[in-house]
C-alpha atoms as a PDB file:
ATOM      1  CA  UNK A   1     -23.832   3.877 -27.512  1.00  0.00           C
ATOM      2  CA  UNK A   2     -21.578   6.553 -26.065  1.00  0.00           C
ATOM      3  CA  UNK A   3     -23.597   7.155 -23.148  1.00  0.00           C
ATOM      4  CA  UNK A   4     -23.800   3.316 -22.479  1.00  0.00           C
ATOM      5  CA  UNK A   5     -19.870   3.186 -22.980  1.00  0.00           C
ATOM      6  CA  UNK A   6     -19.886   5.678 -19.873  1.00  0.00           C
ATOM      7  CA  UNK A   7     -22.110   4.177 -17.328  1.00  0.00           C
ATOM      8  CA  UNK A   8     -20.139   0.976 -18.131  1.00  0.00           C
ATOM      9  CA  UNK A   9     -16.839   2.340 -17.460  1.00  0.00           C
ATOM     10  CA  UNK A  10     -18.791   4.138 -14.179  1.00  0.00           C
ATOM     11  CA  UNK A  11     -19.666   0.478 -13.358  1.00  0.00           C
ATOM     12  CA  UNK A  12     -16.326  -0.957 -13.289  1.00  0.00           C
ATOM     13  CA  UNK A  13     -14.768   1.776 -11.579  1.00  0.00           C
ATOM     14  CA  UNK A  14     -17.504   1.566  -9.019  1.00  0.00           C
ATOM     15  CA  UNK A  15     -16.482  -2.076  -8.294  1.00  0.00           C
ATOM     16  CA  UNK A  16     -13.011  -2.237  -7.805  1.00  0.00           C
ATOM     17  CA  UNK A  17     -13.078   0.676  -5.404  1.00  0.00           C
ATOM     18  CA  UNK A  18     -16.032  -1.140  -3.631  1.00  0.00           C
ATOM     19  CA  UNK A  19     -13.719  -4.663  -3.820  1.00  0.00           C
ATOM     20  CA  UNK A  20     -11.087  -2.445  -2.507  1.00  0.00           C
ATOM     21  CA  UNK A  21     -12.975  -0.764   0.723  1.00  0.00           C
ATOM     22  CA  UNK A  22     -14.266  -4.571   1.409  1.00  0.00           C
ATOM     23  CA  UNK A  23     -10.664  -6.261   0.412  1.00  0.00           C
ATOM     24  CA  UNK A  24      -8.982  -3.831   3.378  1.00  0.00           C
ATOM     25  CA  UNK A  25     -11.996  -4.158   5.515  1.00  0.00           C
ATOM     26  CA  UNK A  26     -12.615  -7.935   5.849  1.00  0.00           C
ATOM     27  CA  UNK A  27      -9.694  -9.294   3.683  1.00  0.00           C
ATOM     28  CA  UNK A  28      -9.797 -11.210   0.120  1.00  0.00           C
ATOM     29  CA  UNK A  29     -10.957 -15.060   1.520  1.00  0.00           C
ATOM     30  CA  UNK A  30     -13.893 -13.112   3.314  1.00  0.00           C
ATOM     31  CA  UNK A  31     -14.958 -11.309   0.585  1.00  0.00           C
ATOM     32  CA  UNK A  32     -17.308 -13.162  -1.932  1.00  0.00           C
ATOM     33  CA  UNK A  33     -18.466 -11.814  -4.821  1.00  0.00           C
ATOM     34  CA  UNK A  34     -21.992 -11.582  -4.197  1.00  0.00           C
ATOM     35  CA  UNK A  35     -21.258  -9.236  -1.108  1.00  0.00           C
ATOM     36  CA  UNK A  36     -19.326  -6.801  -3.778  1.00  0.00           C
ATOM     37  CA  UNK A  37     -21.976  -6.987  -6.105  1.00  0.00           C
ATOM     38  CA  UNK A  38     -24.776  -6.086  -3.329  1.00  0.00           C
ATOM     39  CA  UNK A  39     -22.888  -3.674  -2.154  1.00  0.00           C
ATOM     40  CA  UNK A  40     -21.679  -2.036  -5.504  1.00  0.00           C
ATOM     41  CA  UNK A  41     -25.660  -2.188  -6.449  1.00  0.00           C
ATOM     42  CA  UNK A  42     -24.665  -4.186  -9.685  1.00  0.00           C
ATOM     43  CA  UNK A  43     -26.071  -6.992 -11.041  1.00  0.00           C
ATOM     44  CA  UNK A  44     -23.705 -10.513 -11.171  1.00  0.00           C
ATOM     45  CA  UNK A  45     -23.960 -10.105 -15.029  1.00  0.00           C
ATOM     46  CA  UNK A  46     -22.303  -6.532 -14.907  1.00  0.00           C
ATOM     47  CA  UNK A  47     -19.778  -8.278 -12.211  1.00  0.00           C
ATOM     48  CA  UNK A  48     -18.587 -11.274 -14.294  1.00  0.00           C
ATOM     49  CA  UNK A  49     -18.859  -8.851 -17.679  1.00  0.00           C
ATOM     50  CA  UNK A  50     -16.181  -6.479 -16.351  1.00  0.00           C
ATOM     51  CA  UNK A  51     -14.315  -9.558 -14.290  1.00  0.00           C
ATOM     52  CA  UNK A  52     -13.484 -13.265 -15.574  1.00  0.00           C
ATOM     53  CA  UNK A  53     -13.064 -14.211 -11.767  1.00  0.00           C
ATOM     54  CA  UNK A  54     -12.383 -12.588  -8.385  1.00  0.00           C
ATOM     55  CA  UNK A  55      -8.801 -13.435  -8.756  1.00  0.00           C
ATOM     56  CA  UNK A  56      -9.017 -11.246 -12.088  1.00  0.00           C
ATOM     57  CA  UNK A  57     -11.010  -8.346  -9.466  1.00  0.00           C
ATOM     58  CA  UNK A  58      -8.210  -8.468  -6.842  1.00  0.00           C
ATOM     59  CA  UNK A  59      -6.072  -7.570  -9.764  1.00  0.00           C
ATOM     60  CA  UNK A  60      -7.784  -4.817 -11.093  1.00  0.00           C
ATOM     61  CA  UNK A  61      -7.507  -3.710  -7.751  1.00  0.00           C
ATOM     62  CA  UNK A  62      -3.945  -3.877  -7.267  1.00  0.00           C
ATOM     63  CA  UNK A  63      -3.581  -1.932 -10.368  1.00  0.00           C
ATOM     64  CA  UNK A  64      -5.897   0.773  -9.470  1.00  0.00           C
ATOM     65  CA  UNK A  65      -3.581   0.909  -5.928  1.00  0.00           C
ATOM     66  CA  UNK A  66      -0.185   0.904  -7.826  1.00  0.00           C
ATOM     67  CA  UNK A  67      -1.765   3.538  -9.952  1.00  0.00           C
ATOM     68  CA  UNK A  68      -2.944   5.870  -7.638  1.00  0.00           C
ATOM     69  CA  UNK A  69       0.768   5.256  -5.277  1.00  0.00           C
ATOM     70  CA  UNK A  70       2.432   6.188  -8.597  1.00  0.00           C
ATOM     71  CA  UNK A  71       0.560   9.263  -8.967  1.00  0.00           C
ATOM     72  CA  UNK A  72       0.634   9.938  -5.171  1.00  0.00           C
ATOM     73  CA  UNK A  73      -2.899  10.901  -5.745  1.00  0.00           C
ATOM     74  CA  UNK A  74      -3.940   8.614  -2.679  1.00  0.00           C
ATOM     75  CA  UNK A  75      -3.338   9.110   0.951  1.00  0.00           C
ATOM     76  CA  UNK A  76       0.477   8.746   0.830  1.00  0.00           C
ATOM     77  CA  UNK A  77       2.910  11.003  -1.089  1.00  0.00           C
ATOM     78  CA  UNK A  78       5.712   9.269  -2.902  1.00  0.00           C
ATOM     79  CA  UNK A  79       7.703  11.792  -4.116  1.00  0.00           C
ATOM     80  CA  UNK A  80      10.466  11.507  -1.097  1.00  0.00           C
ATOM     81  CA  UNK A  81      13.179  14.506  -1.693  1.00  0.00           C
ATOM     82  CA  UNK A  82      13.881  14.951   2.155  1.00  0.00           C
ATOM     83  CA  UNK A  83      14.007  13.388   5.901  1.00  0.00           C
ATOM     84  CA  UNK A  84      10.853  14.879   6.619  1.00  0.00           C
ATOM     85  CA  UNK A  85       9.273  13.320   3.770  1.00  0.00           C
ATOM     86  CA  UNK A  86      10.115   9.923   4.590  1.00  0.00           C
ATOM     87  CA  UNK A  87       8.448  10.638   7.982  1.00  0.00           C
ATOM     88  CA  UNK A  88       5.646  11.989   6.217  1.00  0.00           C
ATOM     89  CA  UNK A  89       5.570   8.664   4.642  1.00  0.00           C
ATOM     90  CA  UNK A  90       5.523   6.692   7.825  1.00  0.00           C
ATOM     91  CA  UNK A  91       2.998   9.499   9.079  1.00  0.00           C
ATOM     92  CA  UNK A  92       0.598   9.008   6.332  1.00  0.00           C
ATOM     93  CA  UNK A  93       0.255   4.888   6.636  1.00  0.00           C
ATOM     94  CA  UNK A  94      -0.463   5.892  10.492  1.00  0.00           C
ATOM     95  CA  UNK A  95      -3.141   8.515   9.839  1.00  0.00           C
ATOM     96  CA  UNK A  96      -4.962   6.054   7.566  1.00  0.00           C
ATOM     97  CA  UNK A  97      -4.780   3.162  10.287  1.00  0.00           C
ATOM     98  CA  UNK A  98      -6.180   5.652  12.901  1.00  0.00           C
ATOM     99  CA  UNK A  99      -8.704   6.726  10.829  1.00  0.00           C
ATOM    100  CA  UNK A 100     -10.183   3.314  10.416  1.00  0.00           C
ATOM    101  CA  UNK A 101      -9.631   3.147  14.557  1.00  0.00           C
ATOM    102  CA  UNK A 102      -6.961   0.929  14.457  1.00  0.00           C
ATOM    103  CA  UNK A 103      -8.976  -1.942  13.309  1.00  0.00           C
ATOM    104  CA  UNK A 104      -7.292  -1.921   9.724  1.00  0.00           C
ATOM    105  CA  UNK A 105      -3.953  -3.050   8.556  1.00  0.00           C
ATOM    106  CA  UNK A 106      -2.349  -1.532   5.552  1.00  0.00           C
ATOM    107  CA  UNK A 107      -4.462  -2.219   2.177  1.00  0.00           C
ATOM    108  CA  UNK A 108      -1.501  -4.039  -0.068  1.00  0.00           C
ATOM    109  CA  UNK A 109      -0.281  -5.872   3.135  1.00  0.00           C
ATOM    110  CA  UNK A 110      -3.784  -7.030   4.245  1.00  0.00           C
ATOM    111  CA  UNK A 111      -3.945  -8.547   0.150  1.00  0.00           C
ATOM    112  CA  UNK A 112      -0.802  -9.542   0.803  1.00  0.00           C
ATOM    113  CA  UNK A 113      -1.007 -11.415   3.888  1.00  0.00           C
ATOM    114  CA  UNK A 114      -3.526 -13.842   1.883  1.00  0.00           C
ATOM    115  CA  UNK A 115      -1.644 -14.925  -0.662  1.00  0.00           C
ATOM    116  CA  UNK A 116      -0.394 -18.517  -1.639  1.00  0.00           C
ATOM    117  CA  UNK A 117       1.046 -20.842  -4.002  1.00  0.00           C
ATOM    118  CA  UNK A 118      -1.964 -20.351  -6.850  1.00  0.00           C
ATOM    119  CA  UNK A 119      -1.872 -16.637  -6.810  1.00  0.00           C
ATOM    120  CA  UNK A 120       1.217 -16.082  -8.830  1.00  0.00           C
ATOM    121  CA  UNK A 121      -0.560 -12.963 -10.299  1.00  0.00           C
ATOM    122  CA  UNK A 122      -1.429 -11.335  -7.474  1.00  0.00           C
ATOM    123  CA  UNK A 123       2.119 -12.062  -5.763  1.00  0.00           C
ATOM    124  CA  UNK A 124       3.440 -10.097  -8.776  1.00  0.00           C
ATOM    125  CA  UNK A 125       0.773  -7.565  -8.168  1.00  0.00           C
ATOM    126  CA  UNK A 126       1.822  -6.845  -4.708  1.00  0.00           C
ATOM    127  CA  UNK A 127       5.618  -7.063  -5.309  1.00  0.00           C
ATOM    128  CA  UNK A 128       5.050  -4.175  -7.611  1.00  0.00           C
ATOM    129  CA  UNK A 129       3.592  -2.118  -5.643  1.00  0.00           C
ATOM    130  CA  UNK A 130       6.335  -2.990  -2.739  1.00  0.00           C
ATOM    131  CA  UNK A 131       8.832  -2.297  -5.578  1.00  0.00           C
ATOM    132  CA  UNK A 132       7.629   0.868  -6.095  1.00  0.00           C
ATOM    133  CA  UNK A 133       7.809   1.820  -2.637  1.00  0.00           C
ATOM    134  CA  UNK A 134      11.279   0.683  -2.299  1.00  0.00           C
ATOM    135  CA  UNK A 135      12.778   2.506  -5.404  1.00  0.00           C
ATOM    136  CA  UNK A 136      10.911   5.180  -4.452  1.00  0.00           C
ATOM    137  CA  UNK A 137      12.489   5.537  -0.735  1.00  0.00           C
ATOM    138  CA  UNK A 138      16.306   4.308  -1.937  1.00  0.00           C
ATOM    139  CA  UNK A 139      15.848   6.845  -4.931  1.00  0.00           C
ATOM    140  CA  UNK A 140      16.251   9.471  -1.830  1.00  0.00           C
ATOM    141  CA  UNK A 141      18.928   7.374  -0.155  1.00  0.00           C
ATOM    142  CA  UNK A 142      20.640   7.221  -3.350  1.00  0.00           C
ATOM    143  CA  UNK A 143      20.829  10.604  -3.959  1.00  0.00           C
ATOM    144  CA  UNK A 144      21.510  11.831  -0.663  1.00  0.00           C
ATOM    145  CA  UNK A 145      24.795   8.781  -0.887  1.00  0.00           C
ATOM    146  CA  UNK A 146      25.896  10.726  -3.800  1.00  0.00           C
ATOM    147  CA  UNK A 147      25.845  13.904  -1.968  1.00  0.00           C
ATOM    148  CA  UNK A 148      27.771  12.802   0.840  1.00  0.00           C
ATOM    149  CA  UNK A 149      25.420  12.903   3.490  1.00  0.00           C
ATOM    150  CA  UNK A 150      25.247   9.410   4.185  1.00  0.00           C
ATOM    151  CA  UNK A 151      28.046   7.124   5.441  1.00  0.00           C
ATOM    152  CA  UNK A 152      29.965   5.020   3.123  1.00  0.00           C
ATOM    153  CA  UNK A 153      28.344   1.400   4.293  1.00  0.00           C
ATOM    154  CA  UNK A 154      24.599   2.675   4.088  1.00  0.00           C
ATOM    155  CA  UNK A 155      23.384   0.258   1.616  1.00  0.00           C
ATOM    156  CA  UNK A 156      20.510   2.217   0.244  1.00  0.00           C
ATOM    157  CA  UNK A 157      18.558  -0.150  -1.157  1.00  0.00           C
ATOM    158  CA  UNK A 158      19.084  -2.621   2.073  1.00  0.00           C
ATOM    159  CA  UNK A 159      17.317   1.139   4.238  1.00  0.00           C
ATOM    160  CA  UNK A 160      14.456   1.310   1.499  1.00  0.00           C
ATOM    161  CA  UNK A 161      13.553  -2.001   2.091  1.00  0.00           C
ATOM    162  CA  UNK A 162      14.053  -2.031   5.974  1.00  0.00           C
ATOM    163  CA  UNK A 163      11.312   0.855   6.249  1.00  0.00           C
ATOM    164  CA  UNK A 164       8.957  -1.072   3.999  1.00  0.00           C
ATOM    165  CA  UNK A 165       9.903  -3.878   6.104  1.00  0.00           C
ATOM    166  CA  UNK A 166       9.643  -1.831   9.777  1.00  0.00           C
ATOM    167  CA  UNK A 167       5.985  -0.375   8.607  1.00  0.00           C
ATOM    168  CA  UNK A 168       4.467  -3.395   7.856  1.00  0.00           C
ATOM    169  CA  UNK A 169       5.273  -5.107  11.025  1.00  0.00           C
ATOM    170  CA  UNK A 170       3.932  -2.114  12.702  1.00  0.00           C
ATOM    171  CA  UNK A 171       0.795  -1.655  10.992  1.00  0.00           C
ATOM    172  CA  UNK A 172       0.132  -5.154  11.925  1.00  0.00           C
ATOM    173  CA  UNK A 173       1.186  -4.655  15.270  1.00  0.00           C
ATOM    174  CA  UNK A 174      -1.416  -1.713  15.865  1.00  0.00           C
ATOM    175  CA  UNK A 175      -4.582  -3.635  14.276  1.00  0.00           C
ATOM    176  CA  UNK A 176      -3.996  -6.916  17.123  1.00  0.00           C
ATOM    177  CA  UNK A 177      -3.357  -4.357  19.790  1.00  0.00           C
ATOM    178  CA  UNK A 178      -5.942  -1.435  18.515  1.00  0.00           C
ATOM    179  CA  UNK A 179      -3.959   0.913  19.664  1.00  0.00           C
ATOM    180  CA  UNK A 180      -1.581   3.163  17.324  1.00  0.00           C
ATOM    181  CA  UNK A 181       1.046   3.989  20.173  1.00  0.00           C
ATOM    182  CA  UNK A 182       3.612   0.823  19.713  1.00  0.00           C
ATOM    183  CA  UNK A 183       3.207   1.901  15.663  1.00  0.00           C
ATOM    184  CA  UNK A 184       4.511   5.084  16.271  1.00  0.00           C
ATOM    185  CA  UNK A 185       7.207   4.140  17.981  1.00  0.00           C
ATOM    186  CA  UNK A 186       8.461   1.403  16.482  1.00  0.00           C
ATOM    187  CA  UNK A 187       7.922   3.743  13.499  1.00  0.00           C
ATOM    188  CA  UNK A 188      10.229   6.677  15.251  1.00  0.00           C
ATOM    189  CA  UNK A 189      12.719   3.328  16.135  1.00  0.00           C
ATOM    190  CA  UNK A 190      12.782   2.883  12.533  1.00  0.00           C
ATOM    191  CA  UNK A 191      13.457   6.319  11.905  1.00  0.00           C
ATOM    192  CA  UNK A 192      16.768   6.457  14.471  1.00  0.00           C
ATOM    193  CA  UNK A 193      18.523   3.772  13.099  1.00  0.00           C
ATOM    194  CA  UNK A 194      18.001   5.334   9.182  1.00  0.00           C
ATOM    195  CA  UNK A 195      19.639   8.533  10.602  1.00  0.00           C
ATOM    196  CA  UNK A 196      22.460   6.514  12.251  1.00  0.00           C
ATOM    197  CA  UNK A 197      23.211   6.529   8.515  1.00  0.00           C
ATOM    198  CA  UNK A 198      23.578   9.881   8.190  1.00  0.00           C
ATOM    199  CA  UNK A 199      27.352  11.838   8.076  1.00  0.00           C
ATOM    200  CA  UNK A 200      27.785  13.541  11.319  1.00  0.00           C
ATOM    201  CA  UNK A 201      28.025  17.377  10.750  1.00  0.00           C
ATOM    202  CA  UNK A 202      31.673  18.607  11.229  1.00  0.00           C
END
Protein backbone atom coordinates (compact mmCIF):
# COMPACT_ATOMS: atom_id res chain seq x y z
CA UNK A 1 0.00 0.00 0.00
CA UNK A 2 2.88 2.28 0.92
CA UNK A 3 4.86 1.51 -1.98
CA UNK A 4 1.76 2.08 -4.27
CA UNK A 5 1.15 5.48 -2.33
CA UNK A 6 4.77 6.36 -3.74
CA UNK A 7 4.72 5.52 -7.34
CA UNK A 8 1.38 7.41 -7.29
CA UNK A 9 2.67 10.51 -5.89
CA UNK A 10 5.88 9.79 -8.54
CA UNK A 11 3.04 9.78 -11.15
CA UNK A 12 1.57 13.03 -10.47
CA UNK A 13 4.66 14.77 -10.02
CA UNK A 14 5.81 13.31 -13.28
CA UNK A 15 2.82 14.99 -15.03
CA UNK A 16 2.66 18.37 -14.08
CA UNK A 17 6.34 18.88 -14.77
CA UNK A 18 5.72 17.11 -18.19
CA UNK A 19 2.34 19.60 -18.63
CA UNK A 20 4.73 22.23 -17.64
CA UNK A 21 7.80 21.56 -20.27
CA UNK A 22 4.81 21.14 -23.01
CA UNK A 23 2.61 24.24 -21.48
CA UNK A 24 5.99 26.63 -22.12
CA UNK A 25 6.86 24.76 -25.20
CA UNK A 26 3.69 24.81 -27.37
CA UNK A 27 1.31 26.80 -25.03
CA UNK A 28 -1.99 25.55 -23.05
CA UNK A 29 -4.71 25.54 -26.32
CA UNK A 30 -1.97 23.32 -28.11
CA UNK A 31 -1.52 21.05 -25.56
CA UNK A 32 -4.14 18.16 -25.31
CA UNK A 33 -4.16 15.79 -22.87
CA UNK A 34 -3.43 12.80 -24.71
CA UNK A 35 0.00 14.38 -25.87
CA UNK A 36 0.84 14.78 -21.87
CA UNK A 37 -0.19 11.48 -21.17
CA UNK A 38 2.05 9.90 -24.14
CA UNK A 39 4.59 11.77 -23.27
CA UNK A 40 4.47 11.35 -19.37
CA UNK A 41 4.18 7.37 -20.30
CA UNK A 42 0.88 7.26 -18.16
CA UNK A 43 -2.14 5.81 -18.87
CA UNK A 44 -5.49 8.37 -19.34
CA UNK A 45 -6.84 6.57 -16.17
CA UNK A 46 -3.72 7.67 -14.03
CA UNK A 47 -4.23 11.25 -15.93
CA UNK A 48 -7.92 11.90 -15.08
CA UNK A 49 -7.26 10.02 -11.42
CA UNK A 50 -4.74 12.67 -10.36
CA UNK A 51 -6.68 15.57 -12.60
CA UNK A 52 -10.62 16.30 -12.84
CA UNK A 53 -9.78 18.30 -16.14
CA UNK A 54 -6.86 20.04 -17.87
CA UNK A 55 -8.03 23.26 -16.49
CA UNK A 56 -7.56 21.48 -12.95
CA UNK A 57 -3.66 20.32 -14.60
CA UNK A 58 -2.78 23.92 -15.62
CA UNK A 59 -3.44 24.60 -12.01
CA UNK A 60 -1.47 22.17 -10.44
CA UNK A 61 1.00 23.59 -12.53
CA UNK A 62 0.83 27.05 -11.54
CA UNK A 63 1.14 25.91 -8.06
CA UNK A 64 4.11 23.81 -8.54
CA UNK A 65 5.67 27.29 -10.38
CA UNK A 66 4.58 29.64 -7.48
CA UNK A 67 6.08 27.03 -5.27
CA UNK A 68 9.28 26.57 -6.59
CA UNK A 69 9.54 30.95 -7.24
CA UNK A 70 8.76 31.05 -3.49
CA UNK A 71 11.46 28.80 -2.62
CA UNK A 72 13.76 30.27 -5.34
CA UNK A 73 14.60 26.71 -5.90
CA UNK A 74 14.01 27.25 -9.78
CA UNK A 75 16.05 29.16 -12.23
CA UNK A 76 15.41 32.64 -10.74
CA UNK A 77 16.39 33.81 -7.23
CA UNK A 78 13.84 35.87 -5.39
CA UNK A 79 15.41 36.89 -2.50
CA UNK A 80 16.32 40.63 -3.93
CA UNK A 81 18.54 42.48 -1.04
CA UNK A 82 20.62 44.57 -3.65
CA UNK A 83 20.90 46.36 -7.29
CA UNK A 84 22.76 43.57 -8.50
CA UNK A 85 20.20 41.22 -7.53
CA UNK A 86 17.49 42.74 -9.33
CA UNK A 87 19.76 42.46 -12.42
CA UNK A 88 20.36 39.04 -11.55
CA UNK A 89 16.70 38.78 -11.77
CA UNK A 90 16.37 40.24 -15.20
CA UNK A 91 19.61 38.07 -16.01
CA UNK A 92 18.10 34.87 -15.00
CA UNK A 93 14.59 35.21 -17.18
CA UNK A 94 17.27 35.93 -20.13
CA UNK A 95 19.49 32.90 -19.55
CA UNK A 96 16.40 30.67 -19.54
CA UNK A 97 15.04 32.27 -22.91
CA UNK A 98 18.52 31.70 -24.49
CA UNK A 99 18.72 28.45 -23.39
CA UNK A 100 15.60 27.38 -25.14
CA UNK A 101 17.27 29.53 -28.32
CA UNK A 102 15.07 32.21 -28.12
CA UNK A 103 12.13 30.29 -29.26
CA UNK A 104 10.43 30.41 -25.69
CA UNK A 105 8.67 33.14 -23.89
CA UNK A 106 8.56 33.23 -20.16
CA UNK A 107 6.58 30.07 -18.61
CA UNK A 108 3.75 32.12 -16.40
CA UNK A 109 3.47 34.72 -19.27
CA UNK A 110 3.17 32.11 -22.09
CA UNK A 111 0.00 30.55 -19.53
CA UNK A 112 -0.81 33.80 -19.21
CA UNK A 113 -1.08 35.06 -22.59
CA UNK A 114 -3.97 32.29 -23.06
CA UNK A 115 -6.21 33.15 -20.72
CA UNK A 116 -9.93 34.36 -20.99
CA UNK A 117 -13.16 35.05 -19.52
CA UNK A 118 -13.80 31.12 -18.25
CA UNK A 119 -10.48 30.75 -16.62
CA UNK A 120 -11.10 32.70 -13.50
CA UNK A 121 -8.86 30.11 -11.69
CA UNK A 122 -6.08 30.21 -13.60
CA UNK A 123 -6.20 34.21 -13.85
CA UNK A 124 -5.90 33.98 -10.04
CA UNK A 125 -3.19 31.46 -10.51
CA UNK A 126 -1.06 33.68 -12.54
CA UNK A 127 -1.78 36.94 -10.61
CA UNK A 128 -0.21 35.14 -7.74
CA UNK A 129 2.61 34.33 -9.01
CA UNK A 130 2.95 38.08 -10.61
CA UNK A 131 2.12 39.15 -7.01
CA UNK A 132 4.79 37.44 -5.71
CA UNK A 133 7.18 38.84 -7.99
CA UNK A 134 6.08 42.28 -7.35
CA UNK A 135 6.21 42.20 -3.45
CA UNK A 136 9.15 40.53 -3.81
CA UNK A 137 11.03 43.38 -6.00
CA UNK A 138 9.13 46.54 -4.01
CA UNK A 139 10.08 44.62 -0.69
CA UNK A 140 13.78 45.87 -1.87
CA UNK A 141 12.48 49.23 -3.04
CA UNK A 142 10.80 49.56 0.15
CA UNK A 143 13.52 49.06 2.19
CA UNK A 144 16.05 50.82 0.36
CA UNK A 145 13.01 54.11 0.55
CA UNK A 146 13.36 53.72 4.18
CA UNK A 147 17.02 53.99 4.07
CA UNK A 148 17.16 56.99 2.12
CA UNK A 149 18.60 55.87 -0.92
CA UNK A 150 15.82 56.43 -3.07
CA UNK A 151 14.15 59.77 -3.93
CA UNK A 152 11.11 60.87 -2.21
CA UNK A 153 8.52 60.32 -5.39
CA UNK A 154 9.82 56.66 -6.19
CA UNK A 155 6.64 54.90 -5.75
CA UNK A 156 7.96 51.49 -4.97
CA UNK A 157 5.36 49.47 -5.67
CA UNK A 158 4.57 51.53 -9.12
CA UNK A 159 9.01 50.29 -9.94
CA UNK A 160 8.13 46.58 -8.83
CA UNK A 161 5.51 46.42 -11.12
CA UNK A 162 7.19 48.40 -14.04
CA UNK A 163 10.07 45.64 -14.12
CA UNK A 164 7.50 42.86 -14.11
CA UNK A 165 5.88 44.91 -16.64
CA UNK A 166 9.38 45.85 -18.81
CA UNK A 167 10.40 41.87 -18.72
CA UNK A 168 7.47 40.58 -20.05
CA UNK A 169 7.32 42.78 -23.01
CA UNK A 170 10.83 41.83 -23.60
CA UNK A 171 10.68 38.24 -23.30
CA UNK A 172 8.03 38.45 -25.85
CA UNK A 173 9.90 40.66 -27.89
CA UNK A 174 12.97 38.15 -28.14
CA UNK A 175 10.76 34.89 -28.99
CA UNK A 176 9.07 36.96 -32.47
CA UNK A 177 12.51 38.26 -33.23
CA UNK A 178 14.71 35.03 -31.99
CA UNK A 179 17.19 36.98 -31.08
CA UNK A 180 17.98 37.95 -27.25
CA UNK A 181 19.81 41.35 -28.11
CA UNK A 182 16.61 43.91 -28.08
CA UNK A 183 15.78 41.82 -24.52
CA UNK A 184 18.80 42.84 -23.09
CA UNK A 185 18.55 46.08 -23.78
CA UNK A 186 15.35 46.99 -23.26
CA UNK A 187 16.13 45.03 -20.06
CA UNK A 188 19.37 47.44 -19.25
CA UNK A 189 16.62 50.48 -20.41
CA UNK A 190 14.60 49.19 -17.69
CA UNK A 191 17.33 49.12 -15.41
CA UNK A 192 18.38 53.12 -16.06
CA UNK A 193 15.25 54.52 -15.42
CA UNK A 194 14.92 52.31 -11.81
CA UNK A 195 18.30 53.95 -10.88
CA UNK A 196 17.05 57.43 -11.94
CA UNK A 197 15.33 56.64 -8.63
CA UNK A 198 18.15 56.42 -6.76
CA UNK A 199 19.58 59.56 -4.28
CA UNK A 200 22.53 61.01 -5.96
CA UNK A 201 25.67 60.52 -3.74
CA UNK A 202 26.73 63.87 -2.10
Amino acid sequence: MRERSVNGVATRLRIIRVASELFHQKGIRATSPDRIIEASSTGKGQFYHYFKSKAGLVHEVLKSHLEVLRDSSDFVNLEISNWQDVEQFYRAFIDLQKKFKMRRGCPIGTIASEVTEEDELIRQDVLLIFELLKNRLAAFFIKEKARGKLLPQADEEGMAEFCIAALQGALLLGKIQRDSRPVEAILNEALIHLKHYIVPAS
